[in-house]
N, C-alpha and C. Protein backbone atom coordinates (compact mmCIF):
# COMPACT_ATOMS: atom_id res chain seq x y z
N UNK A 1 126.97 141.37 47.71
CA UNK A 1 126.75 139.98 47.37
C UNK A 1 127.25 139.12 48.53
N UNK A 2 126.73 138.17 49.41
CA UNK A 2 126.53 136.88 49.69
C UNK A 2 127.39 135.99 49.27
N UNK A 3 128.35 135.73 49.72
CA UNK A 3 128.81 134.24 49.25
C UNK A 3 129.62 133.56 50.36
N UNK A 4 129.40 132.25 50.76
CA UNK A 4 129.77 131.60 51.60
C UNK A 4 131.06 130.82 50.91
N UNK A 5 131.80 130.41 51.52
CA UNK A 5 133.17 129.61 51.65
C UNK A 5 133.19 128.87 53.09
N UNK A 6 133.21 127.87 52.44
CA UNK A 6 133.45 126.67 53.26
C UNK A 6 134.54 125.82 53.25
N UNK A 7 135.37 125.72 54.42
CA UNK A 7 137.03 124.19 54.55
C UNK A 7 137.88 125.22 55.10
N UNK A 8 139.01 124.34 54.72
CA UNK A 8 140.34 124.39 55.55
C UNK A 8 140.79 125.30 54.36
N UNK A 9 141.41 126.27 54.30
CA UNK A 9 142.16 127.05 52.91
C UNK A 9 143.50 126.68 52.95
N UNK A 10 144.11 125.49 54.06
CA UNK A 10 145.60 124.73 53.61
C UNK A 10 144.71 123.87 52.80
N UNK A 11 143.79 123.24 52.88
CA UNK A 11 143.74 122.06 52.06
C UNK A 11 142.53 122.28 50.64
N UNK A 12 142.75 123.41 50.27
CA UNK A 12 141.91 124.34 49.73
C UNK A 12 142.48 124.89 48.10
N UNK A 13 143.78 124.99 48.14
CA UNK A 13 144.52 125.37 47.53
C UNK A 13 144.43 125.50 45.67
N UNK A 14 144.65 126.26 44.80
CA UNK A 14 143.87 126.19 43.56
C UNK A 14 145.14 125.32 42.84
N UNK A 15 144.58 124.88 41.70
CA UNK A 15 145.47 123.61 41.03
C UNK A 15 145.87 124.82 39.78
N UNK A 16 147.40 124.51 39.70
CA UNK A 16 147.99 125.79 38.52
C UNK A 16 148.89 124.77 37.62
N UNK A 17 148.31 124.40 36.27
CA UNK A 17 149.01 123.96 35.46
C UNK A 17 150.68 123.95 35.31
N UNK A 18 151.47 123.30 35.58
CA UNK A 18 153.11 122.99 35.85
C UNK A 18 153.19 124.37 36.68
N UNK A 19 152.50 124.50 37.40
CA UNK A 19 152.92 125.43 38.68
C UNK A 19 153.92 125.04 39.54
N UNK A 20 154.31 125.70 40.65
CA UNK A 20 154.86 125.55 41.75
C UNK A 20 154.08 125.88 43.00
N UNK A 21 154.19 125.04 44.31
CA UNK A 21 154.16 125.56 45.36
C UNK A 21 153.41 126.88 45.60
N UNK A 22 154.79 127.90 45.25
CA UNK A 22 154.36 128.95 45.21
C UNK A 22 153.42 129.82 44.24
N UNK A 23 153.57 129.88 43.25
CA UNK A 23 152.54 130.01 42.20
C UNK A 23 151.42 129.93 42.41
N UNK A 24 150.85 128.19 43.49
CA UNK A 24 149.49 128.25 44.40
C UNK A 24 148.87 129.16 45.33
N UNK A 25 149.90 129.42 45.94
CA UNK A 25 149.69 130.21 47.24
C UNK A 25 149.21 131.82 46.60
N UNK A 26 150.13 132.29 45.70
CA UNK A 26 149.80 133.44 45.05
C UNK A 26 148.53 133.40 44.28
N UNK A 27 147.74 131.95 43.78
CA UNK A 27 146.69 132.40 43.38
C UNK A 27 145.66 132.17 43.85
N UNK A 28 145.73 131.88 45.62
CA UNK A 28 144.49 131.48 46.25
C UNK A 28 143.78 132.52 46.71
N UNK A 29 142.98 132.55 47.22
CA UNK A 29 141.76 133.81 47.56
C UNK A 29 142.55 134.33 48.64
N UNK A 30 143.19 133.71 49.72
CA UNK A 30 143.63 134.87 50.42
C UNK A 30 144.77 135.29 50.07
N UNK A 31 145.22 135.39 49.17
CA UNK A 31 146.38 136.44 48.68
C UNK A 31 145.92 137.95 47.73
N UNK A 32 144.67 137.65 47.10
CA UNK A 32 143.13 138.34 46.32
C UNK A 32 143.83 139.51 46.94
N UNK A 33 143.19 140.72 46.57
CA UNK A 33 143.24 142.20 47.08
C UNK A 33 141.50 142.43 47.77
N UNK A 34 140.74 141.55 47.38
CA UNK A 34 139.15 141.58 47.99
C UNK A 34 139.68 140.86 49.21
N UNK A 35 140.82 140.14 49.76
CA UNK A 35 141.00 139.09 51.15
C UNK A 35 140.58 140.04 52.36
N UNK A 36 140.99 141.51 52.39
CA UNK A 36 140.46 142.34 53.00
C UNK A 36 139.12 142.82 53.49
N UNK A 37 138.43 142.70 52.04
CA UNK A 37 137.01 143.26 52.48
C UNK A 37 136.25 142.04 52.93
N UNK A 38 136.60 140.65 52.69
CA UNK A 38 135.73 139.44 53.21
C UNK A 38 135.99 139.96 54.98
N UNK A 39 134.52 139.18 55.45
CA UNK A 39 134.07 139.07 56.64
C UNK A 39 134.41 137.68 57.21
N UNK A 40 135.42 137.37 58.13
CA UNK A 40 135.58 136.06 58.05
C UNK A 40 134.99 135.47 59.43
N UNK A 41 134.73 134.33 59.15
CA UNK A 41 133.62 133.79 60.78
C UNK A 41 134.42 132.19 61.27
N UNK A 42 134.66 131.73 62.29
CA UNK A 42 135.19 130.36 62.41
C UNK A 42 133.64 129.80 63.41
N UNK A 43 134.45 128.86 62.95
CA UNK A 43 133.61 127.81 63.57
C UNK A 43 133.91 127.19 65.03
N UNK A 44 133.43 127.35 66.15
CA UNK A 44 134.61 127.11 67.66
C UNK A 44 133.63 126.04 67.96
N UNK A 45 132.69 125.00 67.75
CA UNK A 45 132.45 124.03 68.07
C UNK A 45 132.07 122.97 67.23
N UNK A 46 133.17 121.89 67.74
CA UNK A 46 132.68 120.61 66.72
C UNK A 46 131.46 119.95 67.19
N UNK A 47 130.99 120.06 66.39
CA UNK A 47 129.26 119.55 66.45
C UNK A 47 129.16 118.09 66.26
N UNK A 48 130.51 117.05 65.43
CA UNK A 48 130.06 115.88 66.02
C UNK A 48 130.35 115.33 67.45
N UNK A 49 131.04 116.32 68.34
CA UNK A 49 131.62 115.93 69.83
C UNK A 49 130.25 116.65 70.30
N UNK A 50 129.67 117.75 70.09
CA UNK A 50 128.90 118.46 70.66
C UNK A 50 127.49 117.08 70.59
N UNK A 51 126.99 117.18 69.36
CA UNK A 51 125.57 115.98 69.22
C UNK A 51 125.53 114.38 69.69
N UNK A 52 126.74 114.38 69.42
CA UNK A 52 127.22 112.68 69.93
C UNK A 52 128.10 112.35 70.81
N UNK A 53 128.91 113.34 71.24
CA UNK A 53 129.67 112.93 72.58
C UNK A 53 130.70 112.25 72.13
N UNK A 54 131.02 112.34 71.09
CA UNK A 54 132.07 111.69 70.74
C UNK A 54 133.65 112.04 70.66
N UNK A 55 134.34 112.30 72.18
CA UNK A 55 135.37 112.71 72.16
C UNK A 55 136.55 112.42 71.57
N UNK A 56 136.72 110.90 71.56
CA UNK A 56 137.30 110.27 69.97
C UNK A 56 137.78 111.80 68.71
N UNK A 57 136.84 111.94 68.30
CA UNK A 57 136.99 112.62 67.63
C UNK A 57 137.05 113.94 67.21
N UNK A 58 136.75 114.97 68.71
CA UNK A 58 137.47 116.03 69.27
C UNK A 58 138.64 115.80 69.37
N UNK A 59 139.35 114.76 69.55
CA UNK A 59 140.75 114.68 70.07
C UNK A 59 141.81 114.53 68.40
N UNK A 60 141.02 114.06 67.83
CA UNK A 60 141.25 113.54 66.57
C UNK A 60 141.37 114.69 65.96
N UNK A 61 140.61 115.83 65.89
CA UNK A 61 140.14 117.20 65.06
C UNK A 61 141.70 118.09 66.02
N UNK A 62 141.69 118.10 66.92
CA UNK A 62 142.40 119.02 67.74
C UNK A 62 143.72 118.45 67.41
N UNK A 63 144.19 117.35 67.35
CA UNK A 63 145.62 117.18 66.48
C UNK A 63 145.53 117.36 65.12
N UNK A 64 144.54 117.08 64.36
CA UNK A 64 145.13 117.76 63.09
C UNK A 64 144.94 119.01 62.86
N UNK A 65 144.37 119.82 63.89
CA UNK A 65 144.91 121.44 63.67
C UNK A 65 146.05 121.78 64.14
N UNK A 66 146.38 121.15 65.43
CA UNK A 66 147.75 121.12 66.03
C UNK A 66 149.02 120.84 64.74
N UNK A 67 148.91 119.64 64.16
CA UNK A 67 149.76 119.69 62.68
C UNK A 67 149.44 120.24 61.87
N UNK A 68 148.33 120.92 61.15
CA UNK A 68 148.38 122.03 60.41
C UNK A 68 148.64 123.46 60.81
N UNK A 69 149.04 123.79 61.76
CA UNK A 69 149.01 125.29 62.89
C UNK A 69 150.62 125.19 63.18
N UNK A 70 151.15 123.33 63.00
CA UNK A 70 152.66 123.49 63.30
C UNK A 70 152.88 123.69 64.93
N UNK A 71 152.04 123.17 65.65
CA UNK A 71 151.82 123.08 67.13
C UNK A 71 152.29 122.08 67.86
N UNK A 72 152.84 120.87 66.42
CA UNK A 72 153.08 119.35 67.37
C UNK A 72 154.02 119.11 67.30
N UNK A 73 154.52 118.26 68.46
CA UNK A 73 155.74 117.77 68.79
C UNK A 73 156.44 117.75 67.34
N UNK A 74 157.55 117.62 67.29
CA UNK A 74 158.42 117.05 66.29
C UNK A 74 159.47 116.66 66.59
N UNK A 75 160.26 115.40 65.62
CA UNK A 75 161.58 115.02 65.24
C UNK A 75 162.89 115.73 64.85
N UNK A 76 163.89 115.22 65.66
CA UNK A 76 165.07 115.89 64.81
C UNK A 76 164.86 116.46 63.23
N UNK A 77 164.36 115.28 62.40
CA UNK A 77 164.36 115.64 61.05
C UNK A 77 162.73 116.45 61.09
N UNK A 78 162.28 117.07 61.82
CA UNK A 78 161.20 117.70 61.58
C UNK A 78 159.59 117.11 61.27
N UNK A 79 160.12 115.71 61.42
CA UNK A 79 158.96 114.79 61.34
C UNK A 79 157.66 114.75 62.70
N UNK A 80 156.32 115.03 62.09
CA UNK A 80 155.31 115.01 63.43
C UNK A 80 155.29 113.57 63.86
N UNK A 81 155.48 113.46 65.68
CA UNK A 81 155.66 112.43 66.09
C UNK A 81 154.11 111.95 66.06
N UNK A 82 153.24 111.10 65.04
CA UNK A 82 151.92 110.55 66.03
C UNK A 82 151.95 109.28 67.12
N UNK A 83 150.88 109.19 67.41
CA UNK A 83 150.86 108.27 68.51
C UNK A 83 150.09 107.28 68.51
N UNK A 84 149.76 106.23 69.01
CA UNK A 84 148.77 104.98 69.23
C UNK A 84 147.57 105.89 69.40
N UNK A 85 147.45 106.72 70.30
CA UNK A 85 146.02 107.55 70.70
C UNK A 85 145.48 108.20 69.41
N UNK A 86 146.77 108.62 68.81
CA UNK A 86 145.74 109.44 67.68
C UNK A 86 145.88 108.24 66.27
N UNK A 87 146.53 107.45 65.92
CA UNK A 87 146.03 106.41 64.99
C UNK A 87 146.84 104.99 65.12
N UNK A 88 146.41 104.38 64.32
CA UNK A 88 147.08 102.69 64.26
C UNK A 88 148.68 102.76 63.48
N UNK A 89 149.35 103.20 64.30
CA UNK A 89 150.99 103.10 63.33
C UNK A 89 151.14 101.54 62.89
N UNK A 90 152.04 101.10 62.15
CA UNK A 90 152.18 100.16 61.11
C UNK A 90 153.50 99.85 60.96
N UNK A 91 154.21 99.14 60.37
CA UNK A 91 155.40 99.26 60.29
C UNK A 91 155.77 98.45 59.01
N UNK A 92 154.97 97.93 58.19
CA UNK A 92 154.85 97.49 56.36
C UNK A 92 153.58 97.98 55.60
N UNK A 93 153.92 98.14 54.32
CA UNK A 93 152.82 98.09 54.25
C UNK A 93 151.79 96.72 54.27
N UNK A 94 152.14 95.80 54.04
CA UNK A 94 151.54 94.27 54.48
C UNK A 94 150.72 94.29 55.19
N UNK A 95 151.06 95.08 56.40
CA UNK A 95 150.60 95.45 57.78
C UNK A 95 149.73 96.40 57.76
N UNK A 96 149.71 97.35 56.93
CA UNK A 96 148.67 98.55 56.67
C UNK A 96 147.44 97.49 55.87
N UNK A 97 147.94 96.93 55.10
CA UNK A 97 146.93 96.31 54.24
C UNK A 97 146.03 94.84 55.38
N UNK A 98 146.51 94.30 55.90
CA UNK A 98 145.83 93.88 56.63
C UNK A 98 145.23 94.42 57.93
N UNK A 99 145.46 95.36 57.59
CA UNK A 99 144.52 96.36 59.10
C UNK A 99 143.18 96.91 58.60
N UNK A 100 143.52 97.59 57.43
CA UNK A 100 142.19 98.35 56.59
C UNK A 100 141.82 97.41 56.09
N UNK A 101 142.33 96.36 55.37
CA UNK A 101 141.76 95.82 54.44
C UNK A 101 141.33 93.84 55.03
N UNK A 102 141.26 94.12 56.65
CA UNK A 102 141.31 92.41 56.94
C UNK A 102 140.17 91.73 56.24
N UNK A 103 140.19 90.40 56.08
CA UNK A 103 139.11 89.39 55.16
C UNK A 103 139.21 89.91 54.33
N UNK A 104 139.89 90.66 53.36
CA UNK A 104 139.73 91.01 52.18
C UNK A 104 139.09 89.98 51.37
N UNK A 105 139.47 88.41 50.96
CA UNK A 105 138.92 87.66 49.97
C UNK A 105 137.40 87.49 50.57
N UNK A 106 137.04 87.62 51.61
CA UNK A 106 135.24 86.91 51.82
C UNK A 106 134.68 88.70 52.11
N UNK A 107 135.24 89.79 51.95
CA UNK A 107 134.44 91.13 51.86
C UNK A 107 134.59 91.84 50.60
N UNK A 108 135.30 91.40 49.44
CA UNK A 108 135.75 91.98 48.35
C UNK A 108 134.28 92.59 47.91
N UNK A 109 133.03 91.91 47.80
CA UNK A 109 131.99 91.82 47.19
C UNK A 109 130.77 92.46 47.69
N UNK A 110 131.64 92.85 48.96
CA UNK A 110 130.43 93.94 50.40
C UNK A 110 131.19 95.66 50.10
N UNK A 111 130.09 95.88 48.58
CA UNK A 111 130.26 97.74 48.30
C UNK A 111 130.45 98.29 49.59
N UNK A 112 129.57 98.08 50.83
CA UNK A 112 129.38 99.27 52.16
C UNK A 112 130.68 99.21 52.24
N UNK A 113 130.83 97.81 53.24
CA UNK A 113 132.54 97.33 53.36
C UNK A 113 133.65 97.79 52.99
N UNK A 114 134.11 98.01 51.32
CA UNK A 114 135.02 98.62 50.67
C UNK A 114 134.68 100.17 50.97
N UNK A 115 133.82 100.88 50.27
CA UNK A 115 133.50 102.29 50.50
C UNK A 115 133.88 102.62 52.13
N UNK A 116 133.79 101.92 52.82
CA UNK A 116 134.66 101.86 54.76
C UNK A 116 135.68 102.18 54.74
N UNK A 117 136.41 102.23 53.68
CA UNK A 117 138.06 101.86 53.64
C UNK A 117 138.92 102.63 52.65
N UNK A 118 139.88 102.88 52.39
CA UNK A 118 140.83 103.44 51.87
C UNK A 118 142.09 104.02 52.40
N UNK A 119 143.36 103.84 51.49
CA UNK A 119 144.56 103.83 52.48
C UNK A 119 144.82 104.98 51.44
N UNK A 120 145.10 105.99 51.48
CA UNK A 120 146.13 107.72 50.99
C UNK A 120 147.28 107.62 51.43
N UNK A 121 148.30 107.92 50.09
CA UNK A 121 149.39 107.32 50.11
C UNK A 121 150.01 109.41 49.33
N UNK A 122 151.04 109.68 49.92
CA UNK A 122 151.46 111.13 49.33
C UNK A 122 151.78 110.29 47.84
N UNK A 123 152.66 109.53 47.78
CA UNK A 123 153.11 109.39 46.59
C UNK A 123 153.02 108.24 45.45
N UNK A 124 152.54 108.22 44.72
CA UNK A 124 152.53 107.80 43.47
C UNK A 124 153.16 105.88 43.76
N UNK A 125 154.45 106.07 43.68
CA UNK A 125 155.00 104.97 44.23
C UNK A 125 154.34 104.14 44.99
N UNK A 126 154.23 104.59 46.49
CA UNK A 126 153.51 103.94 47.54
C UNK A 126 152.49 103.60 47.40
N UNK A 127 151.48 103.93 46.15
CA UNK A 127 150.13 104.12 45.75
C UNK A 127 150.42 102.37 44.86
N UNK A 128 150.92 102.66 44.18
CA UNK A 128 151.30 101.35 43.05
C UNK A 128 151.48 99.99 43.78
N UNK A 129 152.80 100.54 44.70
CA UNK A 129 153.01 99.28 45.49
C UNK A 129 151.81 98.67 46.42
N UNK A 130 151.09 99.77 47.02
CA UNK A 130 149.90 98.88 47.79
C UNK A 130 149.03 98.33 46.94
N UNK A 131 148.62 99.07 45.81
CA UNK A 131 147.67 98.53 45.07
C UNK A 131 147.99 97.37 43.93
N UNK A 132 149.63 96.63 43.87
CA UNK A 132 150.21 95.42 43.64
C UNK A 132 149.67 94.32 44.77
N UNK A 133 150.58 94.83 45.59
CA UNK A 133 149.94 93.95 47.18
C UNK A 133 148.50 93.59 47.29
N UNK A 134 147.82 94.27 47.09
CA UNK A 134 146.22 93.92 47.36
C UNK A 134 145.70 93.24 46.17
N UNK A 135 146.19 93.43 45.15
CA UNK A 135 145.70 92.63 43.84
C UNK A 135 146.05 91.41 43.73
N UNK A 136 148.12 91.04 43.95
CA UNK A 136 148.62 90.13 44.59
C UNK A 136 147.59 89.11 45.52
N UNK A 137 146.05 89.53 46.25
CA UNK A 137 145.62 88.83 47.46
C UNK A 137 144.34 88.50 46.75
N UNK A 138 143.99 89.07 45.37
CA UNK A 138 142.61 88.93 44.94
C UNK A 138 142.90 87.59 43.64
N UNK A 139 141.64 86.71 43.74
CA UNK A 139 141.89 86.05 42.34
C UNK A 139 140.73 86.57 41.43
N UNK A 140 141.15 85.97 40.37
CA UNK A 140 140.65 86.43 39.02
C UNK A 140 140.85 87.05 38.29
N UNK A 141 140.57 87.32 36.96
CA UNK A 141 141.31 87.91 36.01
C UNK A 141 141.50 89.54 36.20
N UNK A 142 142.29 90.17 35.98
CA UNK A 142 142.78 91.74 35.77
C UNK A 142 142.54 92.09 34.73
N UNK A 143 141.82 93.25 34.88
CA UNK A 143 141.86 94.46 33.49
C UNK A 143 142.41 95.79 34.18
N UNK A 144 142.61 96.24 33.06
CA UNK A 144 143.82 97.39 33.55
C UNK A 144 142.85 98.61 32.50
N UNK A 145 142.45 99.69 33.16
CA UNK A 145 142.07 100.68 32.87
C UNK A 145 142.52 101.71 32.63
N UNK A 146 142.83 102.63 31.63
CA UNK A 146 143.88 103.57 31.31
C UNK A 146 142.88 104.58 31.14
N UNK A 147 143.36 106.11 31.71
CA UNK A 147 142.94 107.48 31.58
C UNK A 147 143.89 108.78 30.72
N UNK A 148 143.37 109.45 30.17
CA UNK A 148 144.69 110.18 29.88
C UNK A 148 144.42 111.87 30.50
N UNK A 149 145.26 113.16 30.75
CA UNK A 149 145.09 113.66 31.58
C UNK A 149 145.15 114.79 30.07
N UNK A 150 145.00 114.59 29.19
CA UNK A 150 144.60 115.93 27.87
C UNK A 150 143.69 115.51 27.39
N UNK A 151 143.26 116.71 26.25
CA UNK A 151 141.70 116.39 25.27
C UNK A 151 142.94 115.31 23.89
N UNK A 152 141.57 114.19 23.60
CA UNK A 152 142.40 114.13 22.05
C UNK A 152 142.21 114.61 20.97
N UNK A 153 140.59 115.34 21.20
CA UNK A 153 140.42 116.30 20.10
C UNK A 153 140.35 117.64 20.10
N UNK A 154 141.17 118.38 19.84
CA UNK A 154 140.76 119.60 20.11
C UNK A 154 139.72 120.58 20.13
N UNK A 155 139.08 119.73 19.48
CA UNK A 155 137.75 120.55 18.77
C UNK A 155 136.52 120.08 20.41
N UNK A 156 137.36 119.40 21.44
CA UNK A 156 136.44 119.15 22.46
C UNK A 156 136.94 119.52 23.50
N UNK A 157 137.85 120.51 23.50
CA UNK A 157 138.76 121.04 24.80
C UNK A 157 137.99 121.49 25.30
N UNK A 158 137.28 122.45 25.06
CA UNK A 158 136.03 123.59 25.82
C UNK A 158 135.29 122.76 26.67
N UNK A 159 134.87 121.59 25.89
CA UNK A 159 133.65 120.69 26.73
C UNK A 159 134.04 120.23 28.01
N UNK A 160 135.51 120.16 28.52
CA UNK A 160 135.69 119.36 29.64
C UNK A 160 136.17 120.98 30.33
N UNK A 161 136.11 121.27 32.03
CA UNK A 161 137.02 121.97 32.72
C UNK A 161 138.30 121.32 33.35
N UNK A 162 139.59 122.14 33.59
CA UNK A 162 140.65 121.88 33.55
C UNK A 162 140.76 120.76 34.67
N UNK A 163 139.43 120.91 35.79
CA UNK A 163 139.56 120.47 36.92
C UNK A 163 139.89 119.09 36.91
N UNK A 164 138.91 118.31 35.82
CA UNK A 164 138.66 116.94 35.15
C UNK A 164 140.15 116.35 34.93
N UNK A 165 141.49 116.72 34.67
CA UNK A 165 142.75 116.61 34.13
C UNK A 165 143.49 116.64 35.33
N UNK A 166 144.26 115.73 35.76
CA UNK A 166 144.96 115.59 36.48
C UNK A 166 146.95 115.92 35.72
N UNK A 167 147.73 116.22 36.67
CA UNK A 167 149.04 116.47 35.79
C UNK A 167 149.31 114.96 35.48
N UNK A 168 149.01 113.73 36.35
CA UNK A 168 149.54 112.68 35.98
C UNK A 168 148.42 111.35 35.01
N UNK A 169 148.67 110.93 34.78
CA UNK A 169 147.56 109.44 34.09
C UNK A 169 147.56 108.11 35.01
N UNK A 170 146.50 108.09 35.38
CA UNK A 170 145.36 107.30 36.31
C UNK A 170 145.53 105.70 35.38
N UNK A 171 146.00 104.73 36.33
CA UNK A 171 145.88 103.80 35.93
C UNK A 171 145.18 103.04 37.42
N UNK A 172 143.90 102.15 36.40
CA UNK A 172 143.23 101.69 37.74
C UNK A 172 142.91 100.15 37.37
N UNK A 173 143.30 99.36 38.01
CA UNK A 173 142.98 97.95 37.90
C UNK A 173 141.86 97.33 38.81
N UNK A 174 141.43 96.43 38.62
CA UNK A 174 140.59 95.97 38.49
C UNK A 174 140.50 94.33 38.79
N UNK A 175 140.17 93.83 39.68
CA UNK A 175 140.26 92.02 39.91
C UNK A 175 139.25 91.65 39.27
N UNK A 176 138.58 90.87 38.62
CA UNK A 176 137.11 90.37 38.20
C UNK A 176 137.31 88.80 38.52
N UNK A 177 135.85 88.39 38.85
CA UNK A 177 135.99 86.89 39.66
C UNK A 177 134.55 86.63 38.96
């Protein structure tokens, strides 16, 4: 049998209900007893530097294997040093938010515009606080959207996969003008 696999297998990783870390690692495909018999193939040219010349982003691809491979410089505390060359450092988030997000009040309403953009935050916290800040900059009324991350009926557990469930509950707001 044929079967292709495609990505990064750090960023690949299977989701294990109140797992750990480790628990992941033990249940990803290359830990499998088949990890052996797969045929594995890489990929040695980036094809958007190759079609478009766009070294930008060879340079861009080649540091984040360098930090996933554990190849890059680092800090006393073990922190990867980046640089102006490889992105826009910041020093608030205020400052993050007016970089991604400049004209926010006269582009709120340009879908392409927004879909351009998004700031990934590791944690939860940092996630809240930017998305205060940016709401803080929008007028009009707020609705607040609530998700929950279980079935409420049991009798409909089957219908959803586990994938759909996040460990935490999704709260997403909303400006309306």
């Amino acid at each position: 049998m044929v079967v292709l696999l495609a990505g990064d297998f750090r960023q690949t990783l299977p989701v294990i209900q109140k797992g750990t870390p480790a628990d992941e690692i033990k249940a990803c495909l290359k830990s499998s007893i088949l990890w052996n018999k797969v045929t594995k193939f890489s990929l040695t040219t980036n094809m958007r530097v190759h079609l478009y010349n766009d070294i930008n982003a060879g340079n861009y691809a080649d540091t984040l294997l360098k930090i996933g491979d554990g190849r890059l410089e680092t800090d006393a505390e073990g922190c990867v040093k980046l640089t102006r060359d490889f992105c826009n450092l910041v020093q608030s988030h205020s400052e993050l938010i007016a970089s991604v997000y400049s004209d926010l009040t006269n582009n709120m309403h340009e879908d392409k515009w927004l879909c351009e953009r998004a700031i990934l935050a590791p944690k939860n916290e940092s996630v809240n606080k930017i998305n205060s800040d940016i709401l803080s900059e929008v007028t009009g009324e707020i609705t607040e959207y609530l998700s929950v991350d279980t079935v409420m009926d049991t009798e409909q557990s089957t219908s959803y996969p586990v994938v759909f469930f996040s460990k935490f509950s999704r709260v997403v707001r909303c400006a309306l003008t």
